[in-house]
Each structure stands twice: as structure tokens, then as C-alpha cells.
C-alpha atoms as a PDB file:
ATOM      1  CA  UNK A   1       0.000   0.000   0.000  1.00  0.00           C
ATOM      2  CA  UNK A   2       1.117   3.251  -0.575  1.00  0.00           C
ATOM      3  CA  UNK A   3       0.474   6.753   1.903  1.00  0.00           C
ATOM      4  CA  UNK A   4      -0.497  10.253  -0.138  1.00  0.00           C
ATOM      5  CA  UNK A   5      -0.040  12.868   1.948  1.00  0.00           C
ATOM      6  CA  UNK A   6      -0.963  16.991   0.913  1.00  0.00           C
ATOM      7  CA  UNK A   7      -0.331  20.139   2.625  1.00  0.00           C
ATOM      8  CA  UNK A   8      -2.646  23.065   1.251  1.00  0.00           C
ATOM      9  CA  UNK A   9      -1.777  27.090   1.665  1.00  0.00           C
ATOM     10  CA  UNK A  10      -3.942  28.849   0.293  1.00  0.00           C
ATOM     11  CA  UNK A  11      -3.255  32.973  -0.651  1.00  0.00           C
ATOM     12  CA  UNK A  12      -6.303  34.023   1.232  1.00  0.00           C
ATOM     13  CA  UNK A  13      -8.003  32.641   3.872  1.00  0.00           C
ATOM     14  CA  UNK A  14     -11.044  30.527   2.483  1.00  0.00           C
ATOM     15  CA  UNK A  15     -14.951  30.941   3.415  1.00  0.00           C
ATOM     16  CA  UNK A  16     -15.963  27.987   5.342  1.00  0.00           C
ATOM     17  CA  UNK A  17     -18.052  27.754   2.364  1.00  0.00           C
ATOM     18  CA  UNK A  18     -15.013  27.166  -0.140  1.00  0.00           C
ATOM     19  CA  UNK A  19     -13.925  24.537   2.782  1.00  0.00           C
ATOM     20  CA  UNK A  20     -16.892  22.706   2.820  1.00  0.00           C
ATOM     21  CA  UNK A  21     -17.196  22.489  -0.685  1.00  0.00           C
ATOM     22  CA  UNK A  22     -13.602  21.132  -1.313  1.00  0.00           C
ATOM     23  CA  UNK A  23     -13.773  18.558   1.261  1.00  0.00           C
ATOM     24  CA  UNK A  24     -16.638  17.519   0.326  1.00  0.00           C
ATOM     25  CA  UNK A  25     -15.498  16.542  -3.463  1.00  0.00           C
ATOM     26  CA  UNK A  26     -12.651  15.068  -1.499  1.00  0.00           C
ATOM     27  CA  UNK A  27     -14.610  12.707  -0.244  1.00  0.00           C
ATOM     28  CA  UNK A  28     -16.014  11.742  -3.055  1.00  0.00           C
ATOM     29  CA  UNK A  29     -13.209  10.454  -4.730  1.00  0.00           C
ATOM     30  CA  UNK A  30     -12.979   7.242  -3.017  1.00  0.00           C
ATOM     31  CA  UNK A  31     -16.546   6.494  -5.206  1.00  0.00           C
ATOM     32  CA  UNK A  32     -14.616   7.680  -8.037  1.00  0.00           C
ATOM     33  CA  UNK A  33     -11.152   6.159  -8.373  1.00  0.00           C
ATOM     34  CA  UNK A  34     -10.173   2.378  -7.980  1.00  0.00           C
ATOM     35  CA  UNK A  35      -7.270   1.865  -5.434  1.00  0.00           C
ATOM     36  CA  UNK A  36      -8.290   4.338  -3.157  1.00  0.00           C
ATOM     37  CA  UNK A  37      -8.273   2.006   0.436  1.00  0.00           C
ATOM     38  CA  UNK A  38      -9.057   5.144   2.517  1.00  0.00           C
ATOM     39  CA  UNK A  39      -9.032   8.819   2.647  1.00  0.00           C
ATOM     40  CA  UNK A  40      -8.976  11.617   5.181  1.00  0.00           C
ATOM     41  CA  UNK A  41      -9.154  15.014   4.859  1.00  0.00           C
ATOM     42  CA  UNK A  42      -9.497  18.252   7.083  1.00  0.00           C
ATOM     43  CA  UNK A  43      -8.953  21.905   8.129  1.00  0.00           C
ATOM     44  CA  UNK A  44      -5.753  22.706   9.925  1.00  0.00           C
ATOM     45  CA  UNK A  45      -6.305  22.983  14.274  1.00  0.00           C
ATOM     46  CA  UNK A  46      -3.485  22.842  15.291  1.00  0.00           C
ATOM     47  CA  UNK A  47      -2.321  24.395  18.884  1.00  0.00           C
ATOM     48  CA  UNK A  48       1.479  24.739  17.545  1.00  0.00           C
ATOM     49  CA  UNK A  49       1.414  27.949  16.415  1.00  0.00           C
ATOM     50  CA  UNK A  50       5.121  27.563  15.188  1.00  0.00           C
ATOM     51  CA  UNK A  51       4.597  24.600  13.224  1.00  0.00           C
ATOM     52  CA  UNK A  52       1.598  25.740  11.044  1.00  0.00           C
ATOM     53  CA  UNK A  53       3.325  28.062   7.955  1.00  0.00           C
ATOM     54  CA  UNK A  54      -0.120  29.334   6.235  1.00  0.00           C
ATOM     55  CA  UNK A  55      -0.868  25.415   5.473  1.00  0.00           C
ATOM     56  CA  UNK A  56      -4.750  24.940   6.560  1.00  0.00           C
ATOM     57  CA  UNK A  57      -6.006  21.603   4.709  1.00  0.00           C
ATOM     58  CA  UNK A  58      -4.406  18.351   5.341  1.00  0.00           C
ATOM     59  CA  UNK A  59      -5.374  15.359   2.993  1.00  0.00           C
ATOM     60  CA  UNK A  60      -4.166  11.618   3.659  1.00  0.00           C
ATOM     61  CA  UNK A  61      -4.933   9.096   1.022  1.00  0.00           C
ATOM     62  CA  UNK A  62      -4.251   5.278   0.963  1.00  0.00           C
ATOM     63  CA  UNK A  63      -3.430   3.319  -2.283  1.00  0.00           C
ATOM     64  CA  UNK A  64      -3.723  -0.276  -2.447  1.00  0.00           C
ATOM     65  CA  UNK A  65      -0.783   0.014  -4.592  1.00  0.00           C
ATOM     66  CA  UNK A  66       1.807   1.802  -6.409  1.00  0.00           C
ATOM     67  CA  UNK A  67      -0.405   1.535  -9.734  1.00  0.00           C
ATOM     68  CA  UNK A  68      -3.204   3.169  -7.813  1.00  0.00           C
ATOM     69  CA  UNK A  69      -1.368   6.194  -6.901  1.00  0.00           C
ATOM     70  CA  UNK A  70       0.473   6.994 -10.133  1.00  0.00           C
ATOM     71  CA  UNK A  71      -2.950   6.569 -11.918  1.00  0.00           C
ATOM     72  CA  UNK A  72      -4.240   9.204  -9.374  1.00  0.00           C
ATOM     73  CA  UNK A  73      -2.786  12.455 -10.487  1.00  0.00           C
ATOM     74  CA  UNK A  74      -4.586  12.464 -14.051  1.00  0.00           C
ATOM     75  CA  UNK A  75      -7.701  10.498 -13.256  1.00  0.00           C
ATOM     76  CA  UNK A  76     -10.642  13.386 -14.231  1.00  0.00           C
ATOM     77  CA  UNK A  77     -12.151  13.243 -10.764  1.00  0.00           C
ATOM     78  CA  UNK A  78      -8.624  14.493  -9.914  1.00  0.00           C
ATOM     79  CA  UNK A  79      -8.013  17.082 -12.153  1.00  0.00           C
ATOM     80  CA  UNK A  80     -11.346  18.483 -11.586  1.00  0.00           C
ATOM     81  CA  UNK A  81     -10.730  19.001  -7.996  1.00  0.00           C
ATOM     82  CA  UNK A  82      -7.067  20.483  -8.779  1.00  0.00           C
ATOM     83  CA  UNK A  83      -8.926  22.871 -11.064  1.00  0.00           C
ATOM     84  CA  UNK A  84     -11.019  23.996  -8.025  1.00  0.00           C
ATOM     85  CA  UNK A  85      -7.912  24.997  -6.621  1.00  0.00           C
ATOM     86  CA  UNK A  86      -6.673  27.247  -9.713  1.00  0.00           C
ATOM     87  CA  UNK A  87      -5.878  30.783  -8.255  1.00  0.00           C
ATOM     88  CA  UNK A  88      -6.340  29.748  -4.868  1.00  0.00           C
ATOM     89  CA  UNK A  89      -3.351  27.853  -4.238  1.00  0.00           C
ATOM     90  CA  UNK A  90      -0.110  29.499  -2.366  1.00  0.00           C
ATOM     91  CA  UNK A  91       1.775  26.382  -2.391  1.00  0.00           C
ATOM     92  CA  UNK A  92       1.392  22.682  -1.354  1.00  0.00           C
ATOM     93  CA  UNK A  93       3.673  20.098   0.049  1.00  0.00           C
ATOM     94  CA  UNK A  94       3.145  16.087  -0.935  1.00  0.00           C
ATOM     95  CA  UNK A  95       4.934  13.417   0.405  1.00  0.00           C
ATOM     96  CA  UNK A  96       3.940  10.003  -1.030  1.00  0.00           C
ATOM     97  CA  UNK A  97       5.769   6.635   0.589  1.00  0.00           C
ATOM     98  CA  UNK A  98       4.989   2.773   0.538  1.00  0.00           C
ATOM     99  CA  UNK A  99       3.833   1.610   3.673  1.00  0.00           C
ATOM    100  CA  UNK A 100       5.929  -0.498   5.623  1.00  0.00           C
ATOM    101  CA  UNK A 101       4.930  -3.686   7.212  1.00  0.00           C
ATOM    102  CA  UNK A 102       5.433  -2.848  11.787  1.00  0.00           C
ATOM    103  CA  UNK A 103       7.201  -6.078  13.254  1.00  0.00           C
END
């Protein structure tokens, strides 16, 4: 399984209507897109104050596999929620790793 994880800053803070509307199209993409195990996704609350940097929506996706996530990015449920985000968008970090077996 792979782990998909996305940092969001925005360049202005957004209405909680924006919010709402972009998680819930997040959401939806598990309906969407094959390989999608789970997926999480939320507004920043953080108490560390020095640890937050502008970035206010977290999103954590799990891929069954590899395939999964590499077929992700241009799926058109995908690219029509990244085209939400045109203009919006300050920056975003994403880390994507295979997960591990714990022993």
C-alpha cells in the first residue's frame, strides 16, 4: 500500500463555504477512483502555532498500490478538484511513501 499525503496554503483565507465544498469533493473520490483504500481530509487545528506556515487543509490518502497512486494524479475526478484549486493555491507540500509492514 502506498500513503499520499498533501499540505494546502492557500493565498487568502477561504470561506468555510469554499472549505466545505472542497472537502466535500474530497470525499467523493474514493466512489470515483479504484485503489483508493481510505481517505482523510481536514482543516488545519493545530495548537502549535510555530509549526503551522499558512498550510490549513491536510489530505491523507491510501493506495492499495503503487499503480493506484500513479494513476491518481490524471484520473478526471482528480483534475477536476485540482482545477477547483486554480488561483487559490499558495503552495502545497506532498509526500507520497509505501507503507511499511510494523514487526
Amino acid at each position: 500500500m502506498y500513503e499520499h499525503l498533501v499540505s494546502f496554503r492557500f493565498k487568502e483565507k477561504l470561506s468555510a463555504i469554499k472549505e466545505k465544498e472542497l472537502l466535500e469533493v474530497l470525499y467523493a473520490l474514493p466512489a470515483e477512483i479504484a485503489g483508493i483504500v481510505d481517505l482523510t481530509a481536514g482543516c488545519n487545528e493545530t495548537t502549535e502555532t510555530g509549526n503551522i506556515q499558512g498550510y490549513t487543509l491536510g489530505l491523507r490518502v491510501t493506495f492499495a498500490d503503487r499503480q493506484s497512486l500513479l494513476g491518481y494524479g490524471p484520473h478526471p475526478a482528480h483534475q477536476s478538484f485540482v482545477s477547483m484549486l486554480d488561483g487559490l493555491i499558495d503552495n502545497v507540500i506532498v509526500i507520497d511513501y509505501p507503507i511499511l509492514n510494523k514487526r
